[in-house]
Protein backbone atom coordinates (compact mmCIF):
# COMPACT_ATOMS: atom_id res chain seq x y z
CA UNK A 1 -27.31 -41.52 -2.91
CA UNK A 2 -26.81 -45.12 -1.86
CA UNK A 3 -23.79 -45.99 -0.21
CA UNK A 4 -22.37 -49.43 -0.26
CA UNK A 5 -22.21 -51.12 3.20
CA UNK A 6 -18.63 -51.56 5.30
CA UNK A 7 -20.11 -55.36 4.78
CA UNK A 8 -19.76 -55.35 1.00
CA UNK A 9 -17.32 -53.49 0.92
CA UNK A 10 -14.89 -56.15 2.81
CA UNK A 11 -16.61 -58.30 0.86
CA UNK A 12 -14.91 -56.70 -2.46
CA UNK A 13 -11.54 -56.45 -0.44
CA UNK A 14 -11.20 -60.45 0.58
CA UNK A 15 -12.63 -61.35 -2.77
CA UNK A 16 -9.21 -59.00 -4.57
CA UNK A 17 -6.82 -60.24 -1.66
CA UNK A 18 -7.90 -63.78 -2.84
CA UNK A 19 -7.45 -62.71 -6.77
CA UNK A 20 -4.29 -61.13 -5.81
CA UNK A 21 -2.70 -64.42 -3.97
CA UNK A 22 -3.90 -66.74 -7.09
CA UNK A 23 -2.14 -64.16 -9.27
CA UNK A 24 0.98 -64.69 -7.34
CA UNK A 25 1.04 -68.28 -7.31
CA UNK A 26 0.68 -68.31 -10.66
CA UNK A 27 3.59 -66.09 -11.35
CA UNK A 28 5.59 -68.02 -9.03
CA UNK A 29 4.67 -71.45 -11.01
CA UNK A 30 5.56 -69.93 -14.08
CA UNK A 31 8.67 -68.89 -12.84
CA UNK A 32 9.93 -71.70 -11.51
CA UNK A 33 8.90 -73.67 -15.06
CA UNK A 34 11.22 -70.70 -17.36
CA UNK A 35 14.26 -71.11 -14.43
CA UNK A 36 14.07 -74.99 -14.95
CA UNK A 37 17.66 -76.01 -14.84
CA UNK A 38 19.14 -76.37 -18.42
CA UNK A 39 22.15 -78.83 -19.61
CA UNK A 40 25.02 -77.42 -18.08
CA UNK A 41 28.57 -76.84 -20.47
CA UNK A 42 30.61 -78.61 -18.52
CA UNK A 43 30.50 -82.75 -18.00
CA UNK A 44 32.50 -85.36 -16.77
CA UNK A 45 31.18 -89.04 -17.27
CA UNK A 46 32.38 -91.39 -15.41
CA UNK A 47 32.83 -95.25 -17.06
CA UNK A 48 33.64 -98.69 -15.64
CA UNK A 49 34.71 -101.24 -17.38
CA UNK A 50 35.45 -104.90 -16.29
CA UNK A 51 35.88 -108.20 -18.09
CA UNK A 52 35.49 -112.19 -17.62
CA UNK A 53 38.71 -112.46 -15.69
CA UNK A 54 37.50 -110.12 -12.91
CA UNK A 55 39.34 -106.97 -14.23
CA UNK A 56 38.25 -103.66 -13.61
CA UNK A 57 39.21 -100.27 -14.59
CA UNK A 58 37.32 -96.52 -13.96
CA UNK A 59 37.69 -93.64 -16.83
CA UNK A 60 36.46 -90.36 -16.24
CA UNK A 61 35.48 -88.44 -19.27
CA UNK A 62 35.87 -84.58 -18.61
CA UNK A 63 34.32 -82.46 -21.18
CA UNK A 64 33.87 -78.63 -22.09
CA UNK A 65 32.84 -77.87 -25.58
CA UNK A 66 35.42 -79.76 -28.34
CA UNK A 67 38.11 -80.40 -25.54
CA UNK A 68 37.79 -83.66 -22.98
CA UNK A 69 40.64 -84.77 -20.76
CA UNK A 70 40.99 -88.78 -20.24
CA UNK A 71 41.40 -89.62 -16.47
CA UNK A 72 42.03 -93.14 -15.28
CA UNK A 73 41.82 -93.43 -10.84
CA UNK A 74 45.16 -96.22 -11.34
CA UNK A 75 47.32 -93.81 -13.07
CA UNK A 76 47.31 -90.26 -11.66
CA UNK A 77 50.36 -89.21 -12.81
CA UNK A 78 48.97 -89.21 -16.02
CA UNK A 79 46.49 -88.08 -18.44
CA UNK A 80 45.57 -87.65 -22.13
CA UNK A 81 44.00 -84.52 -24.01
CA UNK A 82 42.10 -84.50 -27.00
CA UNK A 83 40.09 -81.84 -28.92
CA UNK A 84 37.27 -83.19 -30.91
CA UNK A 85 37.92 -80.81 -34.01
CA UNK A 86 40.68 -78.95 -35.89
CA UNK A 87 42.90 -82.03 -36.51
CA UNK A 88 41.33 -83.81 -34.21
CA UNK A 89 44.44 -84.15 -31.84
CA UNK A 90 45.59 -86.17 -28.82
CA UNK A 91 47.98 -85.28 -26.29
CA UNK A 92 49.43 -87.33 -23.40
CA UNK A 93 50.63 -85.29 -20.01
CA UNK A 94 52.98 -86.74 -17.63
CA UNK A 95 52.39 -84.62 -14.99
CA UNK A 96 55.59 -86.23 -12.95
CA UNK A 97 57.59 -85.55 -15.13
CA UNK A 98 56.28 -82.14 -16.50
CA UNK A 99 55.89 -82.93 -19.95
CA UNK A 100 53.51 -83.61 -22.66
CA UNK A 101 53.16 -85.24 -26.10
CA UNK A 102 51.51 -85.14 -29.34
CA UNK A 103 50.03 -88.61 -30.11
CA UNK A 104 48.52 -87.69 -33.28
CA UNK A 105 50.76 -86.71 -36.54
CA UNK A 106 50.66 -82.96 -36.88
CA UNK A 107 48.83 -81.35 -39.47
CA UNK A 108 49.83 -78.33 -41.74
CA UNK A 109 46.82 -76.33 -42.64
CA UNK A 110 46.56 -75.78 -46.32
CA UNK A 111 45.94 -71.81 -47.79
CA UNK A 112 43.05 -71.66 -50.60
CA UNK A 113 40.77 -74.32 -52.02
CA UNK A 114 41.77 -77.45 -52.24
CA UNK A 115 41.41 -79.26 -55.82
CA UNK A 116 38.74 -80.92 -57.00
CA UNK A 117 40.10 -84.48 -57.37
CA UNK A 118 41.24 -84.00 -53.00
CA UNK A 119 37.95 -82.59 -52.14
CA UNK A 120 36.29 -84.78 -49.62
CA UNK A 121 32.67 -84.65 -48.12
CA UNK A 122 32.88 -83.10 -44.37
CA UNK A 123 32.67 -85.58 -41.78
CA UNK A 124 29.87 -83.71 -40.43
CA UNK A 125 27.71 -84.82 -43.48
CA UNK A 126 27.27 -80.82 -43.46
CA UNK A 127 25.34 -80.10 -40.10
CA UNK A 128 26.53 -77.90 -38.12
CA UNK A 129 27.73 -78.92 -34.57
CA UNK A 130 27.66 -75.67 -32.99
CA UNK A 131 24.15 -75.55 -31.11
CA UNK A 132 24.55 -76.00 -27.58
CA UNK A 133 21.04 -76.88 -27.07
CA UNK A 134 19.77 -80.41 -25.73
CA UNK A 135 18.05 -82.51 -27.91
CA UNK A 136 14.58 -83.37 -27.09
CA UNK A 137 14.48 -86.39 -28.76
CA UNK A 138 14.24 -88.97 -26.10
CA UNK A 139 16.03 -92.84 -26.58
CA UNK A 140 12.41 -94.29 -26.36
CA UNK A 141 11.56 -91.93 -29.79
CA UNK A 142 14.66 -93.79 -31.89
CA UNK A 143 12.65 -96.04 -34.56
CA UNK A 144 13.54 -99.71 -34.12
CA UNK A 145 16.03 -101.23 -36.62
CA UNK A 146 16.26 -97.73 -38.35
CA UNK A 147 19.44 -96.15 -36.68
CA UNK A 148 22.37 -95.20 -38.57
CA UNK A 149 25.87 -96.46 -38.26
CA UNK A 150 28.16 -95.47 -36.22
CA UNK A 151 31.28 -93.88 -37.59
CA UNK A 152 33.31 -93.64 -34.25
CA UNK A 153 33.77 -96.78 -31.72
CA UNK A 154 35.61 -96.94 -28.68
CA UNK A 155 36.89 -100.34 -28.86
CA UNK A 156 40.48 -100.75 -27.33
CA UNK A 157 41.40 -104.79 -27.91
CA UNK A 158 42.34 -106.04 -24.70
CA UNK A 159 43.81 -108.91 -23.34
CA UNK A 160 40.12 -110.84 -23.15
CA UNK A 161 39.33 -109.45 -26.68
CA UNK A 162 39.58 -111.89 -29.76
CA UNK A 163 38.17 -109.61 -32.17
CA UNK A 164 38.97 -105.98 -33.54
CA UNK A 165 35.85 -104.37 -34.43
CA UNK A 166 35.44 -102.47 -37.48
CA UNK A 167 35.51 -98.54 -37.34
CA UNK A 168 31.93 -98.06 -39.25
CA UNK A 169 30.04 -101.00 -37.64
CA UNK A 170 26.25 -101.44 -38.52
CA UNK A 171 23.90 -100.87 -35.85
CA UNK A 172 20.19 -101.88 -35.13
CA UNK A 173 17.83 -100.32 -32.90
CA UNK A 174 15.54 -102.72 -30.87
CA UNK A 175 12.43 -102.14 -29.46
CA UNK A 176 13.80 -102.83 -26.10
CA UNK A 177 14.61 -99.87 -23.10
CA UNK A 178 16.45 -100.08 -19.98
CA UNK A 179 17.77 -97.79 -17.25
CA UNK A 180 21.80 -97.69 -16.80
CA UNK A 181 22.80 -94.93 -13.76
CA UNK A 182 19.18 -94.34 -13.71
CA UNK A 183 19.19 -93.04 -17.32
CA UNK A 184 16.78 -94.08 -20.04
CA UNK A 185 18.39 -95.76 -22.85
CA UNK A 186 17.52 -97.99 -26.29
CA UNK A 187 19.02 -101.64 -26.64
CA UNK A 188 20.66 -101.52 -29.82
CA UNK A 189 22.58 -103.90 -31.70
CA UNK A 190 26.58 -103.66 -33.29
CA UNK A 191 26.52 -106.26 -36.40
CA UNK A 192 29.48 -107.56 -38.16
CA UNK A 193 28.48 -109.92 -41.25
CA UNK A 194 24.88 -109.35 -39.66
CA UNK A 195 25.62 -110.95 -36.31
CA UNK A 196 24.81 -109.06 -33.43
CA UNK A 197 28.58 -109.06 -31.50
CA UNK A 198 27.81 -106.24 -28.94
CA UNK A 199 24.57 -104.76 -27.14
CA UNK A 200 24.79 -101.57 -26.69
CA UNK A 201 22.62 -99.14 -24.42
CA UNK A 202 22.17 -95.38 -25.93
CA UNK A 203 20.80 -92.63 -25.13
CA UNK A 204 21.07 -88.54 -25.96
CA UNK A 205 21.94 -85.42 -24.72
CA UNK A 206 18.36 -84.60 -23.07
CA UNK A 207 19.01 -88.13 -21.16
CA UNK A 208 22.86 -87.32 -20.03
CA UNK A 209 21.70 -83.83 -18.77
CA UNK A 210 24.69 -82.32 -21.24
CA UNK A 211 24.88 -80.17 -24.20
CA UNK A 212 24.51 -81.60 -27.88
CA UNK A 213 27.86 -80.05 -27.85
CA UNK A 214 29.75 -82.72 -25.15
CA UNK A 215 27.98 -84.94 -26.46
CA UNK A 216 29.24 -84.77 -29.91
CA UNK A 217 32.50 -84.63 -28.68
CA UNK A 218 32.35 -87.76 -26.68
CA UNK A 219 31.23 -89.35 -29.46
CA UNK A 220 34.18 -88.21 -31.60
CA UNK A 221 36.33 -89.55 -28.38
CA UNK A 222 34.73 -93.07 -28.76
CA UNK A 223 35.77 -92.86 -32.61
CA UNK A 224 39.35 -92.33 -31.16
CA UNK A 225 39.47 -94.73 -29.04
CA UNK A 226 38.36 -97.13 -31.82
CA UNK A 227 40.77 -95.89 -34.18
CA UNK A 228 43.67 -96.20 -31.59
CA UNK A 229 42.32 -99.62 -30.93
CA UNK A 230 41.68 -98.86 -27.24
CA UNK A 231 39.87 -101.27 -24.82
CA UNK A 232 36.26 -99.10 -24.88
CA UNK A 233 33.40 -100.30 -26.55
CA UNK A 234 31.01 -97.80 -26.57
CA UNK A 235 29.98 -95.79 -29.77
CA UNK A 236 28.42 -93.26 -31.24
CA UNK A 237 25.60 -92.95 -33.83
CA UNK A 238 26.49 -91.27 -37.35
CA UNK A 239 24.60 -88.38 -36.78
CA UNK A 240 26.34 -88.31 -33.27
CA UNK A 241 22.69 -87.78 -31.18
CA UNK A 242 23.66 -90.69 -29.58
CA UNK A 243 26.50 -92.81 -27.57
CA UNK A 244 26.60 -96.13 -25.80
CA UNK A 245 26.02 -95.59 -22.16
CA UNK A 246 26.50 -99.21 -21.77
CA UNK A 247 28.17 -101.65 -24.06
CA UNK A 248 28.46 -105.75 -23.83
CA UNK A 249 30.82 -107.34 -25.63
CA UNK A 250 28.38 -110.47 -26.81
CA UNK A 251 31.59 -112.76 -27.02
CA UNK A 252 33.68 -112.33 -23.57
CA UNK A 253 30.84 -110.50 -21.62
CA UNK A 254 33.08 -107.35 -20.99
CA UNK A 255 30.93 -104.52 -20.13
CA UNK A 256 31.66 -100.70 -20.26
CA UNK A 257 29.20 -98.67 -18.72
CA UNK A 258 28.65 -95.35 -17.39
CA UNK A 259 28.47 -95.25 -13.53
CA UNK A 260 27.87 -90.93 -12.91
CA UNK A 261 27.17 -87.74 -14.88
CA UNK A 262 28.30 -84.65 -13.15
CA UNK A 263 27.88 -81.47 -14.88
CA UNK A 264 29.85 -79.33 -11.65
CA UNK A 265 31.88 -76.39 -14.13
CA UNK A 266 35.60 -77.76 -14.70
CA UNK A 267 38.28 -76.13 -12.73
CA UNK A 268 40.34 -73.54 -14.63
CA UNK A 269 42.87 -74.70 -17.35
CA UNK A 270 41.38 -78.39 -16.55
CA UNK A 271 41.36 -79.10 -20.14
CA UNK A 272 45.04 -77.50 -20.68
CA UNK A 273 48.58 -78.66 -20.93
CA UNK A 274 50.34 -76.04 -18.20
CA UNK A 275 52.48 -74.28 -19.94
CA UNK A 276 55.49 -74.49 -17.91
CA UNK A 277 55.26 -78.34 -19.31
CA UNK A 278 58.21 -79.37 -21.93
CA UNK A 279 57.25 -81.15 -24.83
CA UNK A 280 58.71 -84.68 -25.64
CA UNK A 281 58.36 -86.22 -28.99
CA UNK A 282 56.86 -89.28 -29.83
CA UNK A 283 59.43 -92.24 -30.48
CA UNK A 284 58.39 -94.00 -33.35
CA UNK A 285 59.73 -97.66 -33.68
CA UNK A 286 62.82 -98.19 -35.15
CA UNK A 287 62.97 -99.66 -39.24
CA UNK A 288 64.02 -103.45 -39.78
């Protein structure tokens, strides 16, 4: 019988050593692409705003899921709380003082259908908001002049301001990009009586790093603000995929944009009125 050499044999070994290393490599480099880092759950954005007269504030946007505390660096003893669902409520926490209160009327939830003549459409237009998965629809993929109107603006009037914006501006994508905190976002344009007032900068939840979930809530926030006539500007598109990462006030110059993005997980109860805290209730003004 013939017998194979010790030459050809080693031969067959170093070729299946070499085989065996490729193998590896490969398994490590497929790895590595499955344990890519995903949007994390927790977020805080960080915003600065400033204005023609040399003004400048910082707001820090903390956000898990529907809740997102309000943070401003020149007033620590203080913060506000607001849940982007179920009654959509806002608290403010004195944390001096140990107390908290509702800003928002309180809501009594209603057993059974409602009517037909008080049935409204949901204010989701009937998606559902519970995916926690980033979109993968980038800012430079948002058709030019086609995106929706926002519902919810953050637009706070302050002393520099001369108009209030409207709560369901109209809003037109332009062709342009930029980069704000080294972000990728679309130049869009706020109209009022088709006048461009405020440029906007958007961008999604792929782009922020965050979950379509935080970023739907931030979005609600923005409507907030808007609705409590705060001094924000940014916005959010109807379909809330979207929010202004920077916003330019057209008229005045003011400019709110986002500075940082850290997804680090919130400390625990972050997003919680202790609940050793008393509750105070809102004064309401006085009747003529």
């Amino acid at each position: 019988m013939h017998q194979p050499s010790p030459q050809s044999a080693s031969s067959r070994s170093s070729r299946a050593g070499r085989t065996a290393r490729r193998l590896a490599a490969l398994l490590v480099t497929i790895q590595a692409a499955c344990w890519a880092p995903q949007a994390m759950a927790d977020a805080r954005l960080t915003y600065g705003l400033s204005g023609p007269d040399g003004n400048k504030s910082v707001k820090h946007f903390s956000i898990a899921r529907f809740f997102v505390r309000i943070d401003d660096p020149a007033d620590t003893g203080n913060y506000l709380l607001y849940q982007a669902g179920k009654f959509f409520p806002l608290f403010s926490v004195d944390t001096s003082k140990k107390t908290w209160t509702r800003l928002t009327p309180p809501v009594k939830a209603r057993l059974g259908p409602l009517p037909p003549a008080q049935k409204t459409p949901p204010k989701d237009g009937g998606k559902s908001v519970a995916h926690d998965h980033a979109s993968q629809k980038s800012a430079s993929e948002m058709p030019a002049g086609q995106m929706q109107s926002g519902t919810l603006v953050a637009s706070e009037t302050a002393a520099t301001s001369t108009r209030t914006l409207p709560l369901e501006p109209g809003l037109k994508a332009s062709k342009k990009t930029d980069k704000v905190a080294g972000i990728d976002c679309r130049i869009v344009h706020e109209l009022v009586d088709n006048e461009p007032v405020i440029e906007h900068c958007m961008a999604n939840s792929a782009r922020l790093g965050i979950t379509d979930r935080e970023l739907i809530t931030l979005s609600r926030l923005f409507k907030m603000a808007r609705e409590k006539d705060y001094d924000w500007m940014a916005i959010g598109t109807r379909d809330e995929e979207f929010v202004s990462i920077r916003s330019r006030d057209l008229g005045n110059n003011r400019v709110m944009e986002l500075t940082s993005v850290d997804t680090t997980p919130l400390p625990a109860g972050y997003l919680r009125v202790p609940k050793h805290y008393k509750e105070v209730e809102l004064k309401t003004p006085a009747a003529e």
